[in-house]
Protein backbone atom coordinates (compact mmCIF):
# COMPACT_ATOMS: atom_id res chain seq x y z
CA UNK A 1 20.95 -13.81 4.53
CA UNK A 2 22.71 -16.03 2.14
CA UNK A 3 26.49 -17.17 2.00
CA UNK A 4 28.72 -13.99 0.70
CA UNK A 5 32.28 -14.39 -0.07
CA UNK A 6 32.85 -11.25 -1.74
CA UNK A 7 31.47 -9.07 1.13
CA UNK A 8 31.91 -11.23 4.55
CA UNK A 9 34.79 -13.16 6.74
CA UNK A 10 33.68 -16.86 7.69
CA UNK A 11 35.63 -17.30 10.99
CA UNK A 12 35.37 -21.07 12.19
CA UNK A 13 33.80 -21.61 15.99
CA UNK A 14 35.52 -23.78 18.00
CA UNK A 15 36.48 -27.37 16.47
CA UNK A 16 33.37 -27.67 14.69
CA UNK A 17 33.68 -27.46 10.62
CA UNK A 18 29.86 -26.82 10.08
CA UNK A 19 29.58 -23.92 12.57
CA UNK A 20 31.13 -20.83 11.43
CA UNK A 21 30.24 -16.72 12.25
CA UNK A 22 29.72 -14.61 9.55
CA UNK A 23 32.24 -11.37 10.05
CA UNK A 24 31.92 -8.25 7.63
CA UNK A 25 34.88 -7.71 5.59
CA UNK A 26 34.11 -3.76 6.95
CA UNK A 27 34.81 -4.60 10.60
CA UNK A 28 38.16 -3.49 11.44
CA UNK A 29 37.65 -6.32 14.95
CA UNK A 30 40.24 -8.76 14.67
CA UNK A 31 39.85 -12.14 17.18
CA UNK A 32 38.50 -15.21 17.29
CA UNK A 33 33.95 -16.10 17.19
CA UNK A 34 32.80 -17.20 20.21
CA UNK A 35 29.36 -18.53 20.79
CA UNK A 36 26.65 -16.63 23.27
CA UNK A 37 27.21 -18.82 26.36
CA UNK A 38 23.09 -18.98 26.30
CA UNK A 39 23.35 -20.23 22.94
CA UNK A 40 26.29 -22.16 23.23
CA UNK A 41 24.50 -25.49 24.16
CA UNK A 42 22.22 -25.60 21.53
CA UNK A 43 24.57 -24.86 18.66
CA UNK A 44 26.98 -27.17 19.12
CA UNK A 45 24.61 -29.86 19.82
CA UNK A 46 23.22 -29.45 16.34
CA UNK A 47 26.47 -29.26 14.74
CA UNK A 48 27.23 -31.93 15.94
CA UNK A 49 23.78 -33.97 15.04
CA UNK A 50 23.61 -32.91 11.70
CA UNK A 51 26.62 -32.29 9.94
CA UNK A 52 24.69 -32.46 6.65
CA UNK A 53 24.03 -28.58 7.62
CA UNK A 54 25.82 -25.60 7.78
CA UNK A 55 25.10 -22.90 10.49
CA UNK A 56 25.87 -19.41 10.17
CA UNK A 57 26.30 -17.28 12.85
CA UNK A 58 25.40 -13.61 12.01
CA UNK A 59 25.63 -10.23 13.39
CA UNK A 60 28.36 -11.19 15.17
CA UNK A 61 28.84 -8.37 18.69
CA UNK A 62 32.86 -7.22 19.27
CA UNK A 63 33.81 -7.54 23.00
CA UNK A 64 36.64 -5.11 23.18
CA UNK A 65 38.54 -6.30 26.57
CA UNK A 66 38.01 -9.79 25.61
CA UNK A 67 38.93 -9.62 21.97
CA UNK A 68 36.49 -11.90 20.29
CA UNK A 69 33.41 -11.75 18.32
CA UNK A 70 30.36 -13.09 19.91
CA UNK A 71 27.25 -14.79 18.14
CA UNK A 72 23.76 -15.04 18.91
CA UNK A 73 21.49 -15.35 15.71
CA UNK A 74 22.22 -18.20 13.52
CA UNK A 75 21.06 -19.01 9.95
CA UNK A 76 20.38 -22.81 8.76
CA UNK A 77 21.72 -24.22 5.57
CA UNK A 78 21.22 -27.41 3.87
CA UNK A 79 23.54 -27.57 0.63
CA UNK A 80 22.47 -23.88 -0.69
CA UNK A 81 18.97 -23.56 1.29
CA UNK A 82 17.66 -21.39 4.52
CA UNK A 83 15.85 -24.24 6.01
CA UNK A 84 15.32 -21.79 9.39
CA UNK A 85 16.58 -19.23 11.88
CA UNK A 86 17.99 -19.20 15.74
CA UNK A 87 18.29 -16.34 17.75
CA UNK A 88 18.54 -15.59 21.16
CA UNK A 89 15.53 -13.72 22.50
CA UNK A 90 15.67 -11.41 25.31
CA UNK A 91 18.04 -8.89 26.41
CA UNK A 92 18.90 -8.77 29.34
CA UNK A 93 22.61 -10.02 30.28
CA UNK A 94 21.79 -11.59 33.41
CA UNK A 95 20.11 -14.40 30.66
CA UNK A 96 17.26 -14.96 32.83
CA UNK A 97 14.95 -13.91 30.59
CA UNK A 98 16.52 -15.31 27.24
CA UNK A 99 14.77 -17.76 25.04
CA UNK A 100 15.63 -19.61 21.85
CA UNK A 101 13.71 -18.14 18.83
CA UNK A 102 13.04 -20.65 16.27
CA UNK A 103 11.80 -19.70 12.93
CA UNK A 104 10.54 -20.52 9.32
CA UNK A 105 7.82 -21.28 7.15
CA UNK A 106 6.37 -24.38 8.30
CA UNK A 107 7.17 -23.04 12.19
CA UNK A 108 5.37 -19.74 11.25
CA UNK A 109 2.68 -22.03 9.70
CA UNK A 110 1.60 -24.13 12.57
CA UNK A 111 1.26 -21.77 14.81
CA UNK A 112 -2.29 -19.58 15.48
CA UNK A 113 -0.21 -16.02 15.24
CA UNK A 114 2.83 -15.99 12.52
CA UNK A 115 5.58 -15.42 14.15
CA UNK A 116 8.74 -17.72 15.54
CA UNK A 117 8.51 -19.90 18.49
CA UNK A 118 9.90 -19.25 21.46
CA UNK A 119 11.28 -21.37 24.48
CA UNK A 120 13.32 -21.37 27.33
CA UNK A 121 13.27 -25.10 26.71
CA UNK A 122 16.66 -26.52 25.31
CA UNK A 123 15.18 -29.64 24.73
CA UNK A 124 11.57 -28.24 23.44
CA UNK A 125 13.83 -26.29 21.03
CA UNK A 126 15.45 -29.40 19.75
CA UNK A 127 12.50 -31.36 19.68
CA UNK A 128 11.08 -27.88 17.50
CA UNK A 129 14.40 -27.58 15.21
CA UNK A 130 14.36 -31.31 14.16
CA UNK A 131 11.07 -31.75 13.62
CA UNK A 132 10.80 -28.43 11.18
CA UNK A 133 14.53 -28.10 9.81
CA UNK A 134 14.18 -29.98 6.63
CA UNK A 135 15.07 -28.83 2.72
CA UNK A 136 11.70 -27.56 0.84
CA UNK A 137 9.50 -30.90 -0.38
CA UNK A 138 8.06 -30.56 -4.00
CA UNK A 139 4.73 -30.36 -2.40
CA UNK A 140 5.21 -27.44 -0.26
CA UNK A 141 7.25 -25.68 -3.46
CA UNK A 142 3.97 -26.57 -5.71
CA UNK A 143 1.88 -25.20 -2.61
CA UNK A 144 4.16 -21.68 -2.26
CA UNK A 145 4.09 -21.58 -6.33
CA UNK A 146 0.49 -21.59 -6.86
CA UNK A 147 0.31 -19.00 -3.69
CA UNK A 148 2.74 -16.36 -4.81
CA UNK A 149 1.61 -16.81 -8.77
CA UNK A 150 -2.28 -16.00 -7.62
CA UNK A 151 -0.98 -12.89 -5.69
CA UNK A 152 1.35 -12.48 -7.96
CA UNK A 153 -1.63 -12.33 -10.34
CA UNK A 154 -4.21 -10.49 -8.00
CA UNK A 155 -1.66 -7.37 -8.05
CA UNK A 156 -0.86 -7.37 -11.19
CA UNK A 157 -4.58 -7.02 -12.03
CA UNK A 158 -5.57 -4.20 -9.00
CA UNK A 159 -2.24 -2.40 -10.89
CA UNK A 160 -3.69 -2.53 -14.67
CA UNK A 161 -7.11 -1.44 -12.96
CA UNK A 162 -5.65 1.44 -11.10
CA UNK A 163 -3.82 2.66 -14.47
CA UNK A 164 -6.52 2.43 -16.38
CA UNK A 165 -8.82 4.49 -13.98
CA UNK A 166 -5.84 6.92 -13.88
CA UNK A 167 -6.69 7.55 -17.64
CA UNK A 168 -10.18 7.23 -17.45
CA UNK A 169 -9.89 10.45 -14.80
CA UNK A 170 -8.76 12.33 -17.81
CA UNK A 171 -11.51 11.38 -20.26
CA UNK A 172 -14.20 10.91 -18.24
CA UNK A 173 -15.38 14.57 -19.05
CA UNK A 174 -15.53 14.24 -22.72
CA UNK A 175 -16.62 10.71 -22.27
CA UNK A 176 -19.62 12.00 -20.69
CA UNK A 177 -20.14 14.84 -23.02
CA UNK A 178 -20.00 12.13 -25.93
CA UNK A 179 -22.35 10.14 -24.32
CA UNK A 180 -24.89 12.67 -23.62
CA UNK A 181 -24.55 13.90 -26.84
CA UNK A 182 -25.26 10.26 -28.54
CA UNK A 183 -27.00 8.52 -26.01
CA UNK A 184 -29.75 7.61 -28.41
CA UNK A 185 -27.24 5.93 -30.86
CA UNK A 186 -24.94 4.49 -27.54
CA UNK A 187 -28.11 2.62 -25.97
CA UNK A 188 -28.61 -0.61 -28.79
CA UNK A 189 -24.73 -0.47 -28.37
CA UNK A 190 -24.37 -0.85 -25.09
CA UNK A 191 -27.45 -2.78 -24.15
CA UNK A 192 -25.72 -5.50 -26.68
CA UNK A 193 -22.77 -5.60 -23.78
CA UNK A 194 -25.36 -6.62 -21.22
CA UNK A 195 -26.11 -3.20 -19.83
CA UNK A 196 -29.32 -3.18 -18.61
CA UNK A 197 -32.04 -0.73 -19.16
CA UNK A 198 -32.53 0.14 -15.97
CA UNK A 199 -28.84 1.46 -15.75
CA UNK A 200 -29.33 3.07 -18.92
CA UNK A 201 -31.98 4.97 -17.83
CA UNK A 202 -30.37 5.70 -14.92
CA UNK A 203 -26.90 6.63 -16.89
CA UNK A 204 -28.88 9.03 -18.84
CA UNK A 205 -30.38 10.72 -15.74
CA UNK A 206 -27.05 11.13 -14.12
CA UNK A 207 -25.17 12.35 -17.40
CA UNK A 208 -26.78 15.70 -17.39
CA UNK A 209 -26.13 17.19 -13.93
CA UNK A 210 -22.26 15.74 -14.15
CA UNK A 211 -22.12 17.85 -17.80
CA UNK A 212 -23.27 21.07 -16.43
CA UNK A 213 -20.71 20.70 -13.34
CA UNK A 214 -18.23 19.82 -15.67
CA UNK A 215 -19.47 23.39 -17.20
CA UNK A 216 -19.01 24.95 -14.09
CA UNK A 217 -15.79 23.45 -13.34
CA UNK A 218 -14.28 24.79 -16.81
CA UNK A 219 -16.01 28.10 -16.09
CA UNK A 220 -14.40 28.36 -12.68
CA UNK A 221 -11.13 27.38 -14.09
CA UNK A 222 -11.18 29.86 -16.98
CA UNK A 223 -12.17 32.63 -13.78
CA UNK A 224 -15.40 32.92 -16.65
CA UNK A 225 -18.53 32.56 -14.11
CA UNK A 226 -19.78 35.02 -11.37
CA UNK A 227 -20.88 34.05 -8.22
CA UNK A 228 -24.52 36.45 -7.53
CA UNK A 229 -26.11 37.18 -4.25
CA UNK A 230 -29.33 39.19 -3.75
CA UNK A 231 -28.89 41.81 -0.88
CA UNK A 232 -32.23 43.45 -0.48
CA UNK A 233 -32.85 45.46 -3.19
CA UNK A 234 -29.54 44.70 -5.03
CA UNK A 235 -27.02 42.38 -6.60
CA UNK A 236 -23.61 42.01 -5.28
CA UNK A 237 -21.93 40.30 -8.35
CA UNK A 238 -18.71 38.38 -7.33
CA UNK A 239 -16.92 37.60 -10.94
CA UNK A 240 -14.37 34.50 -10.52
CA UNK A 241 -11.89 36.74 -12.23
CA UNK A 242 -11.79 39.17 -9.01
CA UNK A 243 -13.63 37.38 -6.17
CA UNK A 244 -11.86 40.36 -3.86
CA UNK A 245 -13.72 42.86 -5.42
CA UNK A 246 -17.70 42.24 -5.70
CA UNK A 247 -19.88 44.98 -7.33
CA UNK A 248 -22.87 46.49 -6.41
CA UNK A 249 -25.66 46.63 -8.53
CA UNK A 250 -29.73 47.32 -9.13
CA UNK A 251 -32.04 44.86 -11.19
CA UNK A 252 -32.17 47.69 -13.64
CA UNK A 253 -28.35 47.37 -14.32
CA UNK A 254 -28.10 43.49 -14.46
CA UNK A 255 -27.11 42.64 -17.78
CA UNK A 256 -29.74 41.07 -19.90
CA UNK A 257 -28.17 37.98 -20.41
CA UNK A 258 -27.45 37.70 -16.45
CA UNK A 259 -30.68 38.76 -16.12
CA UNK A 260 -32.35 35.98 -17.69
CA UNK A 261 -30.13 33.38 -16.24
CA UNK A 262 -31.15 34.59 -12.56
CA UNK A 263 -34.73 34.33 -13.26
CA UNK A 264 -34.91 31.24 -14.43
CA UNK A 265 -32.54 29.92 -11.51
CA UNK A 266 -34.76 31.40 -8.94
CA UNK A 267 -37.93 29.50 -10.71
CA UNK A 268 -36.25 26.42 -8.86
CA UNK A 269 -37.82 25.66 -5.86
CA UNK A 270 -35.18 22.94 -4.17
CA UNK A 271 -31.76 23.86 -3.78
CA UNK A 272 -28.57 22.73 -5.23
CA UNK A 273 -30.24 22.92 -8.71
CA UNK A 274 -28.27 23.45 -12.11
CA UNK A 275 -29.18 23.69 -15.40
CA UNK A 276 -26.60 23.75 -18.66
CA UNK A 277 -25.54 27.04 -20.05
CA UNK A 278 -27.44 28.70 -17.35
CA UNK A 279 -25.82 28.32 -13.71
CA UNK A 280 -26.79 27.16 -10.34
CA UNK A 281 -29.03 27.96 -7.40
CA UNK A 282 -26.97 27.53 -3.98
CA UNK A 283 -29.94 28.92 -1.69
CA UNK A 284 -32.72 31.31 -2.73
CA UNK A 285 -30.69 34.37 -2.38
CA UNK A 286 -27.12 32.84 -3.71
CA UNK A 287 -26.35 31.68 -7.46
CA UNK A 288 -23.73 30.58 -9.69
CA UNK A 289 -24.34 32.45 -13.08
CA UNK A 290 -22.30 30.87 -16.32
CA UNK A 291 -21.06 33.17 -18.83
């Protein structure tokens, strides 16, 4: 919250020229800011101990038989800065369970779990308030400088990174397919940028099953391939153009081409084994046949 003319009312409380509630140009309320009776103690004890501040009351709650505003949360200024925060906890309006919430950075900073402190303690709270209320020292504005500029920084890097392996999704395929294509040209080249042989080795291992599942992901797209499962004596030939619709046929009426592809898949003797241009073998009776 920060001081808004344009937008807000600042309706003096009481006598006191440093304590004033903050009032929405929007509410249609008209009456005089009172102070939460709970709260009432505290506030006007620290207006009147530091008049160097100014203490906004905020969010201020219309009593309609009454006529006035009441306040309960309070923002600290010194000059133009938030040096901290006091609101009422609790809310029950018996007050026996209220209790001062004090808050701010160094408050939120000496204590085990962030958060604000909280007493029913006037005098705890006092002690609390004057012992953190205090403008920002050039030490603690070097300390939150160098904090927000290195995660400042640490985003801005996990953001380039994420963009860039947003593009590299989209070349990745023809990446690879360069790669496998040249690898014998790429290794001096990239061994030179401290890749090591052992990941080239392993690099070229890995490139060729990724290129013939980037085959089979093109010929699945396209609806080009045909899923083939040996029933018995036959071939039930499930084309990705018409999955609904699988035909029937004999090994006599395979076509050549499919044929050959089938025989050399079932050579395999392990599962889950492709080869480029030809298919793959899901199971021993189950293959995916490229065109």
């Amino acid at each position: 919250m920060t001081i808004d003319y344009k937008t807000n009312n600042y309706v003096k409380i009481g006598n006191y020229t440093n304590l004033v509630a903050e009032i929405p140009k929007t509410r249609t309320e008209s009456g005089p800011a009172k102070l939460c009776p709970f709260m009432e103690p505290l506030m006007t004890k620290l207006a009147l101990t530091h008049p160097e501040w100014t203490i906004v009351g905020g969010g201020p709650r219309w009593h309609l038989n009454d006529e006035f505003f009441q306040v309960q949360k309070f923002t600290i200024y010194a000059g133009h800065e938030i040096v901290g925060r006091i609101n009422r906890d609790g809310w029950r309006d018996s007050g026996e369970d209220y209790k001062y919430e004090i808050f701010n950075e160094r408050v939120r900073q000496s204590r085990e779990r962030s958060g604000g402190m909280r007493t029913k303690d006037m005098k705890k709270a006092l002690k609390a308030i004057d012992g953190f209320f205090a403008p920002t020292t050039d030490e603690e504005r070097r300390g939150k400088a160098v904090t927000e500029m290195a995660s400042h920084l640490q985003s801005a890097a996990w953001k380039a990174q994420r963009e860039l392996n947003d593009v590299f999704i989209s070349v990745i395929p023809a990446m690879a397919n360069y790669i496998a294509s040249n690898m014998d040209e790429l290794r001096p080249a990239l061994a030179s940028y401290g890749v090591g042989e052992t990941v080239l080795d392993k690099l070229a291992t890995r490139l060729e099953p990724y290129n013939i599942m980037v085959q089979i992901n093109a010929a699945r797209s396209s609806k080009s391939g045909t899923t083939v499962v040996l029933v018995e004596d036959r071939y039930m030939l499930i084309p990705d153009s018409d999955p609904a619709n699988p035909v029937f046929v004999t090994s006599q009426q395979l076509d050549p081409s499919m044929a050959g592809k089938i025989a050399i898949l079932k050579v395999f003797d392990n599962n889950d084994e492709a080869l480029a241009d030809v298919g793959m073998r899901l199971n021993s009776y189950t293959f995916y046949v490229l065109p």
